[in-house]
C-alpha atoms as a PDB file:
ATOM      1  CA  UNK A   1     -24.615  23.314  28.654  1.00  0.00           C
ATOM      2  CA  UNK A   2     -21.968  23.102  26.057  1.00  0.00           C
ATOM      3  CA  UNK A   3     -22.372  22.072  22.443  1.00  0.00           C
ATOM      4  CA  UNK A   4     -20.831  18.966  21.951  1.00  0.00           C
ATOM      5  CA  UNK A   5     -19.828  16.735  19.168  1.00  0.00           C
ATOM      6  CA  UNK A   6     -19.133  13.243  18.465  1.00  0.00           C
ATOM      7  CA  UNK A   7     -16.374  11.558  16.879  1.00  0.00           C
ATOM      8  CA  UNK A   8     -16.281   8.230  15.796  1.00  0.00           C
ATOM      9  CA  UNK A   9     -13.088   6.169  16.452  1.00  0.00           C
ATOM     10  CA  UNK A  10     -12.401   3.427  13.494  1.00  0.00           C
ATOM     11  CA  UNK A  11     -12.338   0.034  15.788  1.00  0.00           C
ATOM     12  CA  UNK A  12      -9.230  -0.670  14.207  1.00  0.00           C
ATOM     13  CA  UNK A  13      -7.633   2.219  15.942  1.00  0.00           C
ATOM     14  CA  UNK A  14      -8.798   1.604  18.811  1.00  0.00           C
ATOM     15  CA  UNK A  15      -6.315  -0.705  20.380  1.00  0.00           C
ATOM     16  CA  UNK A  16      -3.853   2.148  19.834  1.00  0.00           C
ATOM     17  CA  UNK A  17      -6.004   4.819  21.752  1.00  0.00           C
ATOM     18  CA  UNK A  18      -6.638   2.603  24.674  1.00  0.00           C
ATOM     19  CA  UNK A  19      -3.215   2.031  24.822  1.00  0.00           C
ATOM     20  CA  UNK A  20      -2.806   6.165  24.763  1.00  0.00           C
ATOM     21  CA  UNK A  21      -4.930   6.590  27.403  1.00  0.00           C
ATOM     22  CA  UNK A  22      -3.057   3.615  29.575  1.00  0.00           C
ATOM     23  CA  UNK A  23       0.483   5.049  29.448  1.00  0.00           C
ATOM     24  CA  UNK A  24      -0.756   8.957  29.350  1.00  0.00           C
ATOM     25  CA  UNK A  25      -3.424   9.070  32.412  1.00  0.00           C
ATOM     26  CA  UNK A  26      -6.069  10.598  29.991  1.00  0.00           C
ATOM     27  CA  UNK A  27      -9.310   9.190  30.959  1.00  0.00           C
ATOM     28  CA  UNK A  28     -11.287   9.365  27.788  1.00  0.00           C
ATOM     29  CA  UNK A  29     -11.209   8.913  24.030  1.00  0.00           C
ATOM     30  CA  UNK A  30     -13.162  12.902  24.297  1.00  0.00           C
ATOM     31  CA  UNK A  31     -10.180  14.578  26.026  1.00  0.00           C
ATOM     32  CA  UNK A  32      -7.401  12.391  23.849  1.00  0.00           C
ATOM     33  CA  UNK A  33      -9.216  13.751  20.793  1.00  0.00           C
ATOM     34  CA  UNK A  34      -8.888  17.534  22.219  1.00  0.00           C
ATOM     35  CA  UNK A  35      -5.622  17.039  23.721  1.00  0.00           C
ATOM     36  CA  UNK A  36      -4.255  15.915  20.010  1.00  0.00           C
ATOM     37  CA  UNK A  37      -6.864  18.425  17.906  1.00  0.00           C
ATOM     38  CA  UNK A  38      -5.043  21.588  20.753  1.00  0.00           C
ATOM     39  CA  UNK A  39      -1.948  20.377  20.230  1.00  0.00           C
ATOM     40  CA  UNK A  40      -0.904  18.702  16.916  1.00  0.00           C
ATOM     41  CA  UNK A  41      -3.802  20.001  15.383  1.00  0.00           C
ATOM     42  CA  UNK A  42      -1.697  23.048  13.829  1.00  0.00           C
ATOM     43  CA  UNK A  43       1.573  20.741  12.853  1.00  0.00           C
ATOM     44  CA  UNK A  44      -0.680  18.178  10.841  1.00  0.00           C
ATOM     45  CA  UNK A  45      -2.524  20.987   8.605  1.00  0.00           C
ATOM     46  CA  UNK A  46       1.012  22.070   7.842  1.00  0.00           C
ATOM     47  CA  UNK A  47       2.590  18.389   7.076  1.00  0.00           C
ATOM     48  CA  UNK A  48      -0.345  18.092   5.129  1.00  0.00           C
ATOM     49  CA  UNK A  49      -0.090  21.275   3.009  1.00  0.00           C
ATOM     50  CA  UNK A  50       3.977  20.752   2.762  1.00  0.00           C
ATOM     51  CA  UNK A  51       4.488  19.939  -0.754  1.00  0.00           C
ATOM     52  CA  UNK A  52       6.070  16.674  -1.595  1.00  0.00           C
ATOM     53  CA  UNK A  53       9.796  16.707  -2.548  1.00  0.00           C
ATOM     54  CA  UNK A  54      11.335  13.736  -4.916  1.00  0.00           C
ATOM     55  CA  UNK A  55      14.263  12.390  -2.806  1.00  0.00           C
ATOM     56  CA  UNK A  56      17.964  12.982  -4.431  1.00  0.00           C
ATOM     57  CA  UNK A  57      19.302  10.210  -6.812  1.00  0.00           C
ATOM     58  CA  UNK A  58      21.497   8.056  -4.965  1.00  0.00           C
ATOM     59  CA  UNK A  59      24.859   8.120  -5.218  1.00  0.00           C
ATOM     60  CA  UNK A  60      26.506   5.529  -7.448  1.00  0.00           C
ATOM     61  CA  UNK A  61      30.191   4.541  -8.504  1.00  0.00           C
ATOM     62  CA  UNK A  62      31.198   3.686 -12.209  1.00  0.00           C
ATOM     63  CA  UNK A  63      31.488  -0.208 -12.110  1.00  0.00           C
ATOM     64  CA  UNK A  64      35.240  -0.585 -13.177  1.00  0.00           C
ATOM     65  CA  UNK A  65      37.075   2.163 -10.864  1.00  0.00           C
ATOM     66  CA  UNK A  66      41.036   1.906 -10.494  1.00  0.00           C
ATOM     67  CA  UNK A  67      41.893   2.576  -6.664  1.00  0.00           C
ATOM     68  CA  UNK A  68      43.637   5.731  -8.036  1.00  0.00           C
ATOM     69  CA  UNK A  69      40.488   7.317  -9.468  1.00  0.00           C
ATOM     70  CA  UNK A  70      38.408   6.720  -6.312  1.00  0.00           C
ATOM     71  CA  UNK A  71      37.344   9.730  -4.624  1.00  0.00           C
ATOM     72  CA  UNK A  72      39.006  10.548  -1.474  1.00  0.00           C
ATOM     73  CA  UNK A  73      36.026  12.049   0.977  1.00  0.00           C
ATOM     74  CA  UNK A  74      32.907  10.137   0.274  1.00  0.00           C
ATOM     75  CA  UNK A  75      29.648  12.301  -0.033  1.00  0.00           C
ATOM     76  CA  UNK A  76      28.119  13.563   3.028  1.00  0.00           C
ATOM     77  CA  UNK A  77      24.445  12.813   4.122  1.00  0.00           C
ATOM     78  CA  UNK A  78      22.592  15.669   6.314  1.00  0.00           C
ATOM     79  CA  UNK A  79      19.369  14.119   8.129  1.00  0.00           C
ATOM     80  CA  UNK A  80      16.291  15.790   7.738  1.00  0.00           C
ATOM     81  CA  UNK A  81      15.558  18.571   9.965  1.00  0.00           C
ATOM     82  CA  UNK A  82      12.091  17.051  12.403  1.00  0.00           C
ATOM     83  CA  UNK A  83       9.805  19.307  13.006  1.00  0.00           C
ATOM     84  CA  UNK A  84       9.707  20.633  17.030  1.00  0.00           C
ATOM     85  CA  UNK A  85       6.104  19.108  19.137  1.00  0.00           C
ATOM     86  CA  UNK A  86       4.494  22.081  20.524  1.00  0.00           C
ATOM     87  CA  UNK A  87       4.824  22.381  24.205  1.00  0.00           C
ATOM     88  CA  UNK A  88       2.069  20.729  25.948  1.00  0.00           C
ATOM     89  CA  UNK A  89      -0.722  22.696  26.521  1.00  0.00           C
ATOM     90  CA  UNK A  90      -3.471  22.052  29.746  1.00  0.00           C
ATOM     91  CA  UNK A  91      -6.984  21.600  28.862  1.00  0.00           C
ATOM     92  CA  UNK A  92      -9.106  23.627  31.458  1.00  0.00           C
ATOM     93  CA  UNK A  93     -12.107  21.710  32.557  1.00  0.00           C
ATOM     94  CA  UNK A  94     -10.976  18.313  31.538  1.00  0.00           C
END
Protein backbone atom coordinates (compact mmCIF):
# COMPACT_ATOMS: atom_id res chain seq x y z
CA UNK A 1 0.00 0.00 0.00
CA UNK A 2 1.17 3.47 -0.60
CA UNK A 3 1.99 6.10 1.98
CA UNK A 4 -0.43 8.63 1.87
CA UNK A 5 -1.01 12.04 3.21
CA UNK A 6 -3.70 14.34 3.99
CA UNK A 7 -4.30 17.79 3.13
CA UNK A 8 -6.69 19.92 4.55
CA UNK A 9 -8.69 22.25 2.22
CA UNK A 10 -9.64 25.79 4.04
CA UNK A 11 -13.71 25.63 3.64
CA UNK A 12 -13.45 28.89 2.24
CA UNK A 13 -11.69 27.53 -0.75
CA UNK A 14 -13.66 25.10 -1.25
CA UNK A 15 -16.34 26.48 -3.45
CA UNK A 16 -13.49 27.21 -5.86
CA UNK A 17 -12.15 23.52 -5.94
CA UNK A 18 -15.53 22.03 -6.45
CA UNK A 19 -15.97 24.25 -9.08
CA UNK A 20 -12.30 22.88 -10.48
CA UNK A 21 -13.28 19.61 -10.37
CA UNK A 22 -16.86 20.47 -12.25
CA UNK A 23 -15.41 22.15 -15.36
CA UNK A 24 -11.99 19.89 -15.38
CA UNK A 25 -13.47 16.12 -14.99
CA UNK A 26 -11.06 15.54 -11.98
CA UNK A 27 -12.89 13.47 -9.57
CA UNK A 28 -11.28 14.35 -6.31
CA UNK A 29 -9.87 17.14 -4.18
CA UNK A 30 -6.58 14.16 -3.85
CA UNK A 31 -5.83 14.13 -7.61
CA UNK A 32 -6.59 18.19 -8.02
CA UNK A 33 -4.00 18.62 -5.27
CA UNK A 34 -1.36 16.33 -7.33
CA UNK A 35 -2.39 17.50 -10.60
CA UNK A 36 -1.53 21.32 -9.34
CA UNK A 37 1.58 20.15 -6.79
CA UNK A 38 3.05 18.05 -10.65
CA UNK A 39 2.36 20.79 -12.48
CA UNK A 40 2.53 24.36 -11.03
CA UNK A 41 4.29 23.11 -8.24
CA UNK A 42 7.79 24.23 -9.87
CA UNK A 43 6.36 27.82 -11.29
CA UNK A 44 5.00 28.84 -7.72
CA UNK A 45 8.47 28.11 -5.78
CA UNK A 46 9.92 30.36 -8.45
CA UNK A 47 7.13 33.33 -8.28
CA UNK A 48 7.69 32.98 -4.81
CA UNK A 49 11.51 33.30 -4.70
CA UNK A 50 11.33 36.16 -7.64
CA UNK A 51 12.33 39.20 -5.89
CA UNK A 52 9.93 42.05 -5.80
CA UNK A 53 10.57 44.97 -8.22
CA UNK A 54 9.16 48.72 -7.34
CA UNK A 55 7.08 49.61 -10.45
CA UNK A 56 8.52 52.74 -12.64
CA UNK A 57 7.30 56.30 -11.64
CA UNK A 58 4.60 57.25 -13.81
CA UNK A 59 4.91 59.45 -16.35
CA UNK A 60 3.78 63.02 -15.73
CA UNK A 61 3.57 66.39 -17.79
CA UNK A 62 4.64 69.87 -16.32
CA UNK A 63 1.19 71.55 -15.55
CA UNK A 64 1.52 74.72 -17.83
CA UNK A 65 2.88 73.16 -21.29
CA UNK A 66 2.63 75.44 -24.56
CA UNK A 67 1.41 73.08 -27.52
CA UNK A 68 4.90 73.82 -28.99
CA UNK A 69 6.86 72.23 -26.14
CA UNK A 70 4.73 69.05 -26.08
CA UNK A 71 6.51 66.04 -26.97
CA UNK A 72 5.78 64.58 -30.24
CA UNK A 73 5.80 60.48 -29.64
CA UNK A 74 4.34 59.82 -26.28
CA UNK A 75 6.26 57.17 -24.11
CA UNK A 76 5.83 53.64 -24.93
CA UNK A 77 4.51 50.95 -22.43
CA UNK A 78 5.88 47.17 -22.94
CA UNK A 79 3.52 44.59 -20.98
CA UNK A 80 5.06 42.30 -18.78
CA UNK A 81 6.39 39.22 -20.17
CA UNK A 82 3.75 36.04 -18.37
CA UNK A 83 5.35 33.33 -17.50
CA UNK A 84 4.57 29.99 -19.99
CA UNK A 85 2.08 26.97 -17.90
CA UNK A 86 3.95 23.84 -18.19
CA UNK A 87 2.46 21.41 -20.56
CA UNK A 88 0.06 19.21 -18.90
CA UNK A 89 1.40 16.32 -17.54
CA UNK A 90 -0.82 12.70 -16.97
CA UNK A 91 -0.92 11.33 -13.59
CA UNK A 92 -0.48 7.45 -13.88
CA UNK A 93 -2.80 5.64 -11.60
CA UNK A 94 -5.24 8.39 -11.02
Amino acid sequence: MANQTRVVLDEAERPKAEQILEQTGIKTFSQLFSIFLVNYGDHLVSALKASPSAPPPPVTMPQSVSPSQVPKQLPVIHPAQTAQPKQFKPMGGL
